[in-house]
Protein backbone atom coordinates (compact mmCIF):
# COMPACT_ATOMS: atom_id res chain seq x y z
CA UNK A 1 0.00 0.00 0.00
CA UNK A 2 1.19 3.56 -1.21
CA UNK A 3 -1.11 5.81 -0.39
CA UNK A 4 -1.71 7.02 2.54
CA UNK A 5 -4.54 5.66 4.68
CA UNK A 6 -6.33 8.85 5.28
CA UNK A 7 -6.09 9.60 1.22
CA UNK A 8 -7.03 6.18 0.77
CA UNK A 9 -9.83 6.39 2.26
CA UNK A 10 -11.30 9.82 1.25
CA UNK A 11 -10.72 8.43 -2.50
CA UNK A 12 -12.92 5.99 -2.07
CA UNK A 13 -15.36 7.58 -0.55
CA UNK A 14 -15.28 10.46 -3.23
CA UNK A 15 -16.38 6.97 -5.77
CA UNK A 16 -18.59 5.88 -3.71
CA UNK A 17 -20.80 8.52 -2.39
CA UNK A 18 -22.89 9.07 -4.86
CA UNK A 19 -23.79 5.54 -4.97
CA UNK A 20 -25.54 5.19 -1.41
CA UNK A 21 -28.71 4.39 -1.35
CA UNK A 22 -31.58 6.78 0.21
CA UNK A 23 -32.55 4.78 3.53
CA UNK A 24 -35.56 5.71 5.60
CA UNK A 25 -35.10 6.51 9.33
CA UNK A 26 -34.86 3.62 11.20
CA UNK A 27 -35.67 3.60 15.36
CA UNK A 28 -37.13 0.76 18.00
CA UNK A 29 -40.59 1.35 15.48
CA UNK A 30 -38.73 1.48 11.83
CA UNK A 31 -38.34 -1.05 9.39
CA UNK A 32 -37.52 -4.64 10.56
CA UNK A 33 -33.95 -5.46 9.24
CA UNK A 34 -33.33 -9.03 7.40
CA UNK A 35 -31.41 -11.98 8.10
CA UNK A 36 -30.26 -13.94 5.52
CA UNK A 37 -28.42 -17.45 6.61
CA UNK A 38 -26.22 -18.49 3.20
CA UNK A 39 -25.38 -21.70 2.26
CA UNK A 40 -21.65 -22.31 3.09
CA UNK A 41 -20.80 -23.99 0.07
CA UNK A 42 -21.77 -21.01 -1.71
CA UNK A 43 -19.06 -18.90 0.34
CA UNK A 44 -16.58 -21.76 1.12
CA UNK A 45 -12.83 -20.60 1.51
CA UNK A 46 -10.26 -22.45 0.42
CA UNK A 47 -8.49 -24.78 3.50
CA UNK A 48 -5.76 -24.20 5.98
CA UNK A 49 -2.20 -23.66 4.36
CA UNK A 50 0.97 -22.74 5.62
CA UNK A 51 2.11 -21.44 2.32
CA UNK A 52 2.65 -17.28 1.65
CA UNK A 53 -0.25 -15.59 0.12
CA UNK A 54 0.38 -15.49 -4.10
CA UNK A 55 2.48 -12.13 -4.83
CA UNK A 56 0.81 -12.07 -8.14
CA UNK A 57 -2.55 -10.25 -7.07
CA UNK A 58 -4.78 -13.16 -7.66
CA UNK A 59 -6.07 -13.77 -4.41
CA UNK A 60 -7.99 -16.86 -3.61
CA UNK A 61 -11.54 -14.87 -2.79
CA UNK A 62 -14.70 -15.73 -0.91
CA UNK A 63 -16.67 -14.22 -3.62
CA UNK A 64 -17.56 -10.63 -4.59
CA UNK A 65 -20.75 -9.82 -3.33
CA UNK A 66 -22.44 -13.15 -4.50
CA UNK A 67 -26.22 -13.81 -4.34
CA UNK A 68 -25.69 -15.17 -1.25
CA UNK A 69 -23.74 -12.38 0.47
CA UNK A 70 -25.50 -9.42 -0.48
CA UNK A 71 -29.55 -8.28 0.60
CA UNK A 72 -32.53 -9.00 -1.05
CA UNK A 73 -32.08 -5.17 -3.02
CA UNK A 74 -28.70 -6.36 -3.58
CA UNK A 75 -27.12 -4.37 -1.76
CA UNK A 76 -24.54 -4.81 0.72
CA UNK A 77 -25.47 -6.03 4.34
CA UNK A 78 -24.78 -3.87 8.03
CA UNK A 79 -22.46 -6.89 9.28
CA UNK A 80 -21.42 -10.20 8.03
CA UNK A 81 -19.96 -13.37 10.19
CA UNK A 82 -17.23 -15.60 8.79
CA UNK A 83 -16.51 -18.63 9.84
CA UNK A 84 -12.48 -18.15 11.94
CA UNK A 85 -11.19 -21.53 10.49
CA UNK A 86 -12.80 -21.74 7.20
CA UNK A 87 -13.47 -18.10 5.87
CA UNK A 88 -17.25 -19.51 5.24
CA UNK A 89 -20.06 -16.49 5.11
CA UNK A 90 -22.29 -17.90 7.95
CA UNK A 91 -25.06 -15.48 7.84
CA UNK A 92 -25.63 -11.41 6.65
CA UNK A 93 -27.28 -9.06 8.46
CA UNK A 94 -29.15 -6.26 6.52
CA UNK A 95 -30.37 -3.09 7.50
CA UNK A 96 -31.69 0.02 4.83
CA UNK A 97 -30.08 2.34 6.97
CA UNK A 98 -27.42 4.49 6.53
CA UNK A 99 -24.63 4.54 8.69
CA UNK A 100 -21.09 4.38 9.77
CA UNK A 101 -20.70 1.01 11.67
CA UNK A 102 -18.01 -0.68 13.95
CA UNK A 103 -18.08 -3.95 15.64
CA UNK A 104 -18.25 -2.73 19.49
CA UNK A 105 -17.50 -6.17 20.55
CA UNK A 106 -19.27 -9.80 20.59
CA UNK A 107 -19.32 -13.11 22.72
CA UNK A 108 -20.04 -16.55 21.57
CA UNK A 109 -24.04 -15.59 22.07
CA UNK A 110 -24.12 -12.04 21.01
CA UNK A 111 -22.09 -9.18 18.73
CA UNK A 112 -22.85 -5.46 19.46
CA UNK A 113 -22.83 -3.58 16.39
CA UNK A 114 -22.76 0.11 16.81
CA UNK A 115 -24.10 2.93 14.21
CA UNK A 116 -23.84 6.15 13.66
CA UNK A 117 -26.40 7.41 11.07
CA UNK A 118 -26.21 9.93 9.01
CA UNK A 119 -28.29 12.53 11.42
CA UNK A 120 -25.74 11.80 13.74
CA UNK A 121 -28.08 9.62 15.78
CA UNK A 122 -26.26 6.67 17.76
CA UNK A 123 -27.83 3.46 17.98
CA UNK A 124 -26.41 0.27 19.40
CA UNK A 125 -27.98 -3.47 17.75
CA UNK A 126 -27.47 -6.66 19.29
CA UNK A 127 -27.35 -9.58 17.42
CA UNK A 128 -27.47 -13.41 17.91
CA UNK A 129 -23.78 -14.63 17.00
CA UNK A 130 -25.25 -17.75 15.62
CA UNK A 131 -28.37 -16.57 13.81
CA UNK A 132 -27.86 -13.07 12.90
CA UNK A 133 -31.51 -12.55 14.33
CA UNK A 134 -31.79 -8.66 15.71
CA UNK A 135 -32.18 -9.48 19.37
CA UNK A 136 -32.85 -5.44 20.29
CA UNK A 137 -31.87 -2.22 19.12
CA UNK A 138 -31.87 1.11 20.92
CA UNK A 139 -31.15 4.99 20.53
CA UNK A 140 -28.92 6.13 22.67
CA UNK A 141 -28.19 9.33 21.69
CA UNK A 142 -30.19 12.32 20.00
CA UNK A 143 -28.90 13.84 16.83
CA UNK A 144 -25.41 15.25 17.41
CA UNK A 145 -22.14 14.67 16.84
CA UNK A 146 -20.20 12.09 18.47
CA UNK A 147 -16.99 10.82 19.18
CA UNK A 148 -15.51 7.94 18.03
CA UNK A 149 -13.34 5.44 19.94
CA UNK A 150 -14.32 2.61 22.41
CA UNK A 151 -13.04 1.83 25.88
CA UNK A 152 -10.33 -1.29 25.99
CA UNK A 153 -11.43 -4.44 28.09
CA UNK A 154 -14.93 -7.03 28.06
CA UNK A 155 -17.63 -5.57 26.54
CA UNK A 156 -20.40 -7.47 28.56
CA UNK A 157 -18.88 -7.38 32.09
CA UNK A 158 -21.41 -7.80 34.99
CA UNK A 159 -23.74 -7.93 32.15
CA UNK A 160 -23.12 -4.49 31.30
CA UNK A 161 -22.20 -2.87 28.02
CA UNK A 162 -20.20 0.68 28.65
CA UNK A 163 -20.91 3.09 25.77
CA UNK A 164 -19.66 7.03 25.33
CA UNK A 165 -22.61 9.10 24.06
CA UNK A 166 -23.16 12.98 23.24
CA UNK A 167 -25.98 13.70 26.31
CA UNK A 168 -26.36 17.33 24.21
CA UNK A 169 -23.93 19.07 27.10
CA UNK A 170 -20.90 16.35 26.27
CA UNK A 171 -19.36 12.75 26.13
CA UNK A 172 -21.80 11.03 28.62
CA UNK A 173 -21.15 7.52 29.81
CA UNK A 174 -23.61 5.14 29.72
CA UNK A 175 -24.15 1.84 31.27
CA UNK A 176 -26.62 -0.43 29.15
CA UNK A 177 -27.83 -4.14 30.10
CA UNK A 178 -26.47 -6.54 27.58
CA UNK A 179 -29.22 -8.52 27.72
CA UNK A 180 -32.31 -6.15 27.11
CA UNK A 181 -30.88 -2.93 25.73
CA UNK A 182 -32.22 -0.60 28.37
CA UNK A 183 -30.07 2.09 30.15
CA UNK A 184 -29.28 1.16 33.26
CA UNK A 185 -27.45 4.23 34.39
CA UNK A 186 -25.51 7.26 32.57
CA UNK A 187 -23.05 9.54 34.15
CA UNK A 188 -23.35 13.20 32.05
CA UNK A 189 -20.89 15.56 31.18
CA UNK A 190 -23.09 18.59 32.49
CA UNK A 191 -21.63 21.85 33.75
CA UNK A 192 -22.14 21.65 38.27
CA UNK A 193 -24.99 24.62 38.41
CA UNK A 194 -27.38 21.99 36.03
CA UNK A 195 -26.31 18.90 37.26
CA UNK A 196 -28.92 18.51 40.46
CA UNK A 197 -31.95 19.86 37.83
CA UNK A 198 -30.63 17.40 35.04
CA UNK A 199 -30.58 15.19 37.86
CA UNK A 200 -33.43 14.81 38.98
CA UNK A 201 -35.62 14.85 35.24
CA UNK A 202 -33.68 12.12 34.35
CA UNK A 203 -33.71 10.15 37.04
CA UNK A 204 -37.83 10.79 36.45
CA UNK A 205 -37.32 9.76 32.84
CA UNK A 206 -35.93 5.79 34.12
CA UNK A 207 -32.32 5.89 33.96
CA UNK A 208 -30.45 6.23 36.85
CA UNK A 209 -28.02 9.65 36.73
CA UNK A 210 -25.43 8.91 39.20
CA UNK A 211 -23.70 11.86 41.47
CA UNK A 212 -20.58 11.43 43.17
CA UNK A 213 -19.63 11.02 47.10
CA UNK A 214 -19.97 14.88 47.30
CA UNK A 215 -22.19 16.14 45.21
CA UNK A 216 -23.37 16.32 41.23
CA UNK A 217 -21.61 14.59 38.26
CA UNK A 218 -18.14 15.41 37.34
CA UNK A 219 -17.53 16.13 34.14
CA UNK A 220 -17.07 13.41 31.95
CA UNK A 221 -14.35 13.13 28.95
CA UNK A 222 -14.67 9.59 28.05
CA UNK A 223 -14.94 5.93 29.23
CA UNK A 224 -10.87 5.02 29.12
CA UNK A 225 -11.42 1.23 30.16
CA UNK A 226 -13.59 -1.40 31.49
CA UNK A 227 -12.52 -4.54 33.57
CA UNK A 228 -15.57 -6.98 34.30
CA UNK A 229 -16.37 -4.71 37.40
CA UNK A 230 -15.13 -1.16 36.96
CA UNK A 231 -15.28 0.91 34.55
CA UNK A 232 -12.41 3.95 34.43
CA UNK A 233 -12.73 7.28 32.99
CA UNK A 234 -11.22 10.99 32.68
CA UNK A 235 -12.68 13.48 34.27
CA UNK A 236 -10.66 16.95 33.95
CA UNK A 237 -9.32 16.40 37.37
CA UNK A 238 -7.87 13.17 36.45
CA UNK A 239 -9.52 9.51 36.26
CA UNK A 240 -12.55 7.83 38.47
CA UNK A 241 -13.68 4.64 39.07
CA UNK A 242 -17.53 3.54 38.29
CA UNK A 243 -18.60 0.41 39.77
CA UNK A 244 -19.73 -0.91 36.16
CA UNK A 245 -23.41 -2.70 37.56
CA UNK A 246 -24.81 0.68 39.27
CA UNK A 247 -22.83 3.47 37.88
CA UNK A 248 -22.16 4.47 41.31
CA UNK A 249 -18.21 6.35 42.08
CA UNK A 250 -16.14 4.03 43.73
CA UNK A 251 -12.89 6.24 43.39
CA UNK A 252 -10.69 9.09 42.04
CA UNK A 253 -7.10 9.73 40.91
CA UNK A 254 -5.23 12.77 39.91
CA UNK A 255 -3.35 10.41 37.21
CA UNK A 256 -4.32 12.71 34.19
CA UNK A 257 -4.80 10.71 30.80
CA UNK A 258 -2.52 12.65 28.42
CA UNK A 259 -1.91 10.49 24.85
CA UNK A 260 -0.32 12.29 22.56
CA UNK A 261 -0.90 9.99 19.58
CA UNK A 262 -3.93 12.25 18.26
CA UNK A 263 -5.79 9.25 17.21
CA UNK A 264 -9.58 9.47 18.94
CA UNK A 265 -11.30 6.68 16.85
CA UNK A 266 -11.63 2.90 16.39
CA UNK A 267 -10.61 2.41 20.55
CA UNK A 268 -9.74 3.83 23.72
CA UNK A 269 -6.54 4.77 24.62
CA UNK A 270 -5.75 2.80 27.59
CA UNK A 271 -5.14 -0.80 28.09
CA UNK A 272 -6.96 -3.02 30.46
CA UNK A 273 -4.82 -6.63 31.74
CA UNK A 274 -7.11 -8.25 34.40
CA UNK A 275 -8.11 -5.86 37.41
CA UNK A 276 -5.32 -3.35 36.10
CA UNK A 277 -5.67 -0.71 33.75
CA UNK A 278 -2.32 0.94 32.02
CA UNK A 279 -3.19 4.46 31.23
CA UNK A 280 -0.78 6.51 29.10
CA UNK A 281 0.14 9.72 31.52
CA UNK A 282 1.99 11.97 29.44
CA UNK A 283 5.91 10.74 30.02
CA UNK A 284 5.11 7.55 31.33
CA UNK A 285 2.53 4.92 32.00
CA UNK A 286 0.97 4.50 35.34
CA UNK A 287 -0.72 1.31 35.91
CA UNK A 288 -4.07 1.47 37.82
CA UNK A 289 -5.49 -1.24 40.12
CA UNK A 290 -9.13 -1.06 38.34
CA UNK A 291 -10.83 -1.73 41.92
CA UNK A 292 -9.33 0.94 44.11
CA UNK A 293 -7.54 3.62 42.06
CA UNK A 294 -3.69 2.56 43.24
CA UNK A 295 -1.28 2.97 41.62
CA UNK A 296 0.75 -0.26 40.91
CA UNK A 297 3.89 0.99 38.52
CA UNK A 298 5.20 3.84 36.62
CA UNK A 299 6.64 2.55 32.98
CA UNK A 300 7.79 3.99 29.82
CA UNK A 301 5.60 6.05 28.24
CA UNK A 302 4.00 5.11 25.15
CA UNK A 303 1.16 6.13 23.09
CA UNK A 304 -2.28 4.01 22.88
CA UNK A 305 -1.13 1.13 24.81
CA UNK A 306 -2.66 -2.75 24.10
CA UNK A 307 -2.39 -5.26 26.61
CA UNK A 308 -3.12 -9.25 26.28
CA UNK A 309 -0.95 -12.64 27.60
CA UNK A 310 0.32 -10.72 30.86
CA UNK A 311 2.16 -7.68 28.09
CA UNK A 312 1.89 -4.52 27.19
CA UNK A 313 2.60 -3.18 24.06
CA UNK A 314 2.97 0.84 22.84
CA UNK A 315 4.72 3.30 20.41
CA UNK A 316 6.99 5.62 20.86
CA UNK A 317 8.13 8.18 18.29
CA UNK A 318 11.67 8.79 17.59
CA UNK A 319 11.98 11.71 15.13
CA UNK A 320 10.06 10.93 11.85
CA UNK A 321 9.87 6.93 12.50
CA UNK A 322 8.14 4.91 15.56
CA UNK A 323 9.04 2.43 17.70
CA UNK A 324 6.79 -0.42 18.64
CA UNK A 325 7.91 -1.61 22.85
CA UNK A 326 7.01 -4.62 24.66
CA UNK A 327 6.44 -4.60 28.94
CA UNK A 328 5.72 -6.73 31.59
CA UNK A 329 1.98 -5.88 32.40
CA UNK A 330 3.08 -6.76 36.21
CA UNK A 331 6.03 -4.76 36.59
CA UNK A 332 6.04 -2.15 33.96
CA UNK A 333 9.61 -3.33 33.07
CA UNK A 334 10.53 -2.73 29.58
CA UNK A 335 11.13 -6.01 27.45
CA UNK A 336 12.49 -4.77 24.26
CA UNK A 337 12.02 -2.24 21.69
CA UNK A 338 11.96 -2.59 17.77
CA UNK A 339 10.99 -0.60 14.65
CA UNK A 340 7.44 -0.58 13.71
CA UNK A 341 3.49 1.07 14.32
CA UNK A 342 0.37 0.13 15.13
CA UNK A 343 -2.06 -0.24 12.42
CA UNK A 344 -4.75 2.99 11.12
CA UNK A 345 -6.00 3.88 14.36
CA UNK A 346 -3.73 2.71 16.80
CA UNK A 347 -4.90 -0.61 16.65
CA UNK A 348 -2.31 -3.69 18.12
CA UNK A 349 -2.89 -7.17 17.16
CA UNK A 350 -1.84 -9.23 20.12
CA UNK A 351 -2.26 -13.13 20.58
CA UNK A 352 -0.50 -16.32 19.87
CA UNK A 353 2.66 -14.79 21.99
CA UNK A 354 2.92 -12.52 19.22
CA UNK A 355 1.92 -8.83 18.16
CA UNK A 356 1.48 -7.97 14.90
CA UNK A 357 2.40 -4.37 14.17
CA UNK A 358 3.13 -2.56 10.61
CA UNK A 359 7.03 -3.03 9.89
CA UNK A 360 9.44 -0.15 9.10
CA UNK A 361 9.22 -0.96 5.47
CA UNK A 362 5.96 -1.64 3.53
CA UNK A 363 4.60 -4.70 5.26
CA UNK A 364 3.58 -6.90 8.77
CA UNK A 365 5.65 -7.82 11.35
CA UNK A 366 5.58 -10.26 14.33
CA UNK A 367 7.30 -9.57 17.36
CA UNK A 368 7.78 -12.40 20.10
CA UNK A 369 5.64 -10.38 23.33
CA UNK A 370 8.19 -11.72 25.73
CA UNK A 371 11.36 -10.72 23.27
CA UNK A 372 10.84 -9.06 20.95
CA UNK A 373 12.64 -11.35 18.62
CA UNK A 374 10.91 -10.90 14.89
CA UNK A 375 9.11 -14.53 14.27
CA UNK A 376 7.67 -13.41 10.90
CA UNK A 377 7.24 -10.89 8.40
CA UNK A 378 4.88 -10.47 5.29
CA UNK A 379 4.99 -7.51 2.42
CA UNK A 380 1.82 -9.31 0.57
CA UNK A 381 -0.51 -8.83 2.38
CA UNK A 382 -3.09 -6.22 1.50
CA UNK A 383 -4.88 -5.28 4.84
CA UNK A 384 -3.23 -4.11 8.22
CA UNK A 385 -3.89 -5.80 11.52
CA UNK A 386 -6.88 -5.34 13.16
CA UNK A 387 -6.71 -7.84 16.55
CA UNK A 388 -5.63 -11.30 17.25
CA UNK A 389 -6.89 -13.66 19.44
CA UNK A 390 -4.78 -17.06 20.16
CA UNK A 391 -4.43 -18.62 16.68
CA UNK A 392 -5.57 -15.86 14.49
CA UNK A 393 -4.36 -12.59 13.11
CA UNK A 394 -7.05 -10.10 11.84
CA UNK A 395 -6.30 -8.39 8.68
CA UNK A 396 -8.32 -5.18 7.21
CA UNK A 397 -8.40 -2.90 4.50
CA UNK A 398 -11.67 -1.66 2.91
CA UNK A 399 -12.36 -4.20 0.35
CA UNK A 400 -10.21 -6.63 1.73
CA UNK A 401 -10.47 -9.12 4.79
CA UNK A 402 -8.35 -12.08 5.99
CA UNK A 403 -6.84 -14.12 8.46
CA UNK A 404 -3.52 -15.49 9.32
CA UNK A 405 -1.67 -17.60 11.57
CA UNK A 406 0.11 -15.64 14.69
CA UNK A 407 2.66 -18.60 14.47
CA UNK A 408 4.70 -18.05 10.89
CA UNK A 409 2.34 -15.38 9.26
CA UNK A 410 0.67 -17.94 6.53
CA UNK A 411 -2.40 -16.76 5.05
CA UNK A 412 -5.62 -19.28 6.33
CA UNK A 413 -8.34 -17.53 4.18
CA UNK A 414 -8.93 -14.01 2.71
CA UNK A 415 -11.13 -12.50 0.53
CA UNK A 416 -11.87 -8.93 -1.47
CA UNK A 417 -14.87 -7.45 -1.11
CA UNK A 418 -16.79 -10.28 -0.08
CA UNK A 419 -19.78 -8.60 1.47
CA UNK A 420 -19.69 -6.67 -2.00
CA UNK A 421 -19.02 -3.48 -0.35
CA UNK A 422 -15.19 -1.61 -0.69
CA UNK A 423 -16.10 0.12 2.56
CA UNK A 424 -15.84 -2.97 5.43
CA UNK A 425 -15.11 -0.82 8.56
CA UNK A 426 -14.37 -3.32 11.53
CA UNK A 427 -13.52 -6.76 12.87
CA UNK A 428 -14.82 -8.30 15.89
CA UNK A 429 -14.80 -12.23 17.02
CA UNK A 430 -15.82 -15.00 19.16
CA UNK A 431 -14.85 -18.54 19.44
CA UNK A 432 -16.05 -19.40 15.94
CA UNK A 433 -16.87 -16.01 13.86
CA UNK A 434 -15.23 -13.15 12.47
CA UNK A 435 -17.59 -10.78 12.08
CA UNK A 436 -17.20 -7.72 9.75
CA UNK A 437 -18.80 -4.20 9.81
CA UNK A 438 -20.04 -2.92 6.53
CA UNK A 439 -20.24 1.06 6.06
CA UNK A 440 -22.95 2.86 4.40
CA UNK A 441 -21.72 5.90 4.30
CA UNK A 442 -18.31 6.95 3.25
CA UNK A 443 -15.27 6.84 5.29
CA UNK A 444 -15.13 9.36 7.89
CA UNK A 445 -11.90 10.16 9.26
């Protein structure tokens, strides 16, 4: 890849827009989306191999927005599942409106797709991971914009889901039941002198607003992380603790989140490894027990950390390149340091005792997590890690999805535009799926 990602992207959305399709509004009342469950030989991958992806171009492919792949109007679906070993299309999901989509996160019984429509209205769908069936769907936020970016850690902890939305005054943070959709609580960003009013007419309204020990609602930046029970965010003053079930403040510390990276979207900028929670603190990163606010070690500092298999992994700039660095999530103690950057977005794939991180020149690299000693590089492949889980490597670029093994970089399956749409968005996964996100509206970046 040449071009730039941000040019990239703007180029095709430049093609593109004035294909999208007019969509009606769609809310709790609108227009039922559509399942459609295709028949895996239709989609069938080709199998397992160890052998390097063909430099030529001709890429074994999935299919390019097949019959079975695309909606009944033929076009493109919201989100499509892949079977992880096989690259198989096990179902589509389909929904007329328009919207940019991410994967928030998924289990092996449900993936939460979240949308941001084109009135700037946020809505959050959850969806059987077997089925595809729409299980609910709710508005959480009124037309406005929004930010981007999701906190690190599980996304259904304490049967919780942790969202940032715009509550008209700010970034609000919401607490949502994973099974039902409804709000359970939201802590607004609203200036001191409203916050008892807003208070108390919300509270009337169902959700739960929650105050603090003394008093109204700090304000709110962002949700930074989530462990199963806490969830940690910056206020202005520095972060807090939420107890993730009731909302309720559990603690505070004047450890300021200050990331320098300049990258707001596709996650949070803190890592999350058990109970702790590695924030980036301007020259160094402070490690925070999740349950009581202490702090357990100061480390190098390094810009939109990723944690996973007991390491931490960051970048650091020095002068016009970056430098990828690998800690010991326990200590803080620096492993090793290596050329190389995360992918667009600051996104780290870790797993498999590896992270996969773009190289210096055009390409992937490996790293060994407790070495850094390079186990494999690739300068074929056409999509940039997205996340890894212990066998698998996620791979993304627009058009193009695939997966490959964390152990010598071999491509298992990968396909272009299989969901028929050059604007796939995310990645998320379970046990058995790889589900993608399928924008449709043009890039935003």
């Amino acid at each position: 890849m040449t071009a730039h990602p941000l040019v990239r992207r703007h180029l095709i959305a430049v093609v593109i827009a004035g294909l999208v399709l007019v969509a009606a509004s769609c809310d709790d009342g609108g227009a039922a989306p559509v399942v459609t469950t295709p028949p895996v030989s239709a989609n069938a991958a080709g199998s397992d191999t160890t052998e390097a992806a063909p430099a030529s171009g001709l890429i074994p492919t999935i299919g390019s927005g097949s019959a079975a792949t695309l909606c009944d109007d033929g076009s493109p679906p919201a989100l499509g599942a892949f079977d992880l070993a096989t690259g198989a299309v096990q179902w589509i999901y389909c929904s007329a409106e328009q919207a940019w989509r991410s994967v928030l996160g998924a289990t092996d019984e449900v993936v939460y797709l979240n949308s941001v429509t084109r009135e700037q209205t946020f809505e959050l769908t959850a969806l059987d991971a077997n089925t595809g069936a729409e299980l609910w769907r709710r508005l959480l936020a009124p037309p406005t914009e929004l930010g981007m970016g999701d906190a690190q850690g599980p996304i259904a902890g304490g049967g919780v889901v942790v969202l940032k939305v715009n509550d008209g005054d700010g970034v609000a943070t919401v607490g949502v039941d994973a099974g039902t959709g409804s709000e359970r609580w939201r802590t607004a960003s609203v200036p001191a002198a409203d916050a008892a009013a807003r208070g108390a007419a919300d509270t009337a309204a169902g959700p739960v607003v929650v105050a603090g020990p003394g008093g109204p609602p700090a304000p709110i930046l962002t949700p930074i992380a989530n462990t199963e029970e806490m969830v940690v965010v910056g206020s202005f003053t520095g972060l807090r603790g939420l107890d993730r079930a009731t909302g309720e403040e559990r603690w505070t510390s004047p450890v300021a989140l200050q990331d320098d990276s300049g990258v707001g979207v596709a996650r949070g900028a803190a890592a999350v490894s058990g109970d702790t929670v590695i924030v980036p603190a301007g020259g160094n990163l402070v490690a925070i027990d999740a349950r009581t606010g202490t702090q357990l070690w100061h480390g190098q500092g390094l810009h939109h950390p990723s944690a996973a298999e007991g390491f931490v992994v960051g970048y650091s700039r020095d002068g016009p390149s970056q430098k990828v660095s690998g800690l010991d999530a326990v200590t803080g103690e620096t492993l090793w340091t290596a050329p190389g950057r995360p992918s667009y977005g600051d996104l780290w794939a870790i797993g498999g005792g590896t992270v996969s991180a773009l190289d210096a020149a055009p390409g992937i690299v490996a790293y060994e997590l407790a070495t850094g000693a390079v186990r494999w590089r690739r300068d074929d492949v056409m999509g940039e890690p997205q996340s890894a889980v212990g066998d698998a490597v996620f791979t993304l670029w627009e058009a193009y999805v695939g997966v490959l093994s964390p152990t010598d970089g071999s491509t298992r399956w990968e396909a272009l535009e299989p969901l028929g749409s050059r604007l796939m968005s995310s990645v998320g996964s379970n046990s058995g799926s790889l589900f993608v996100s399928v924008n449709s509206l043009p890039f935003t970046d």
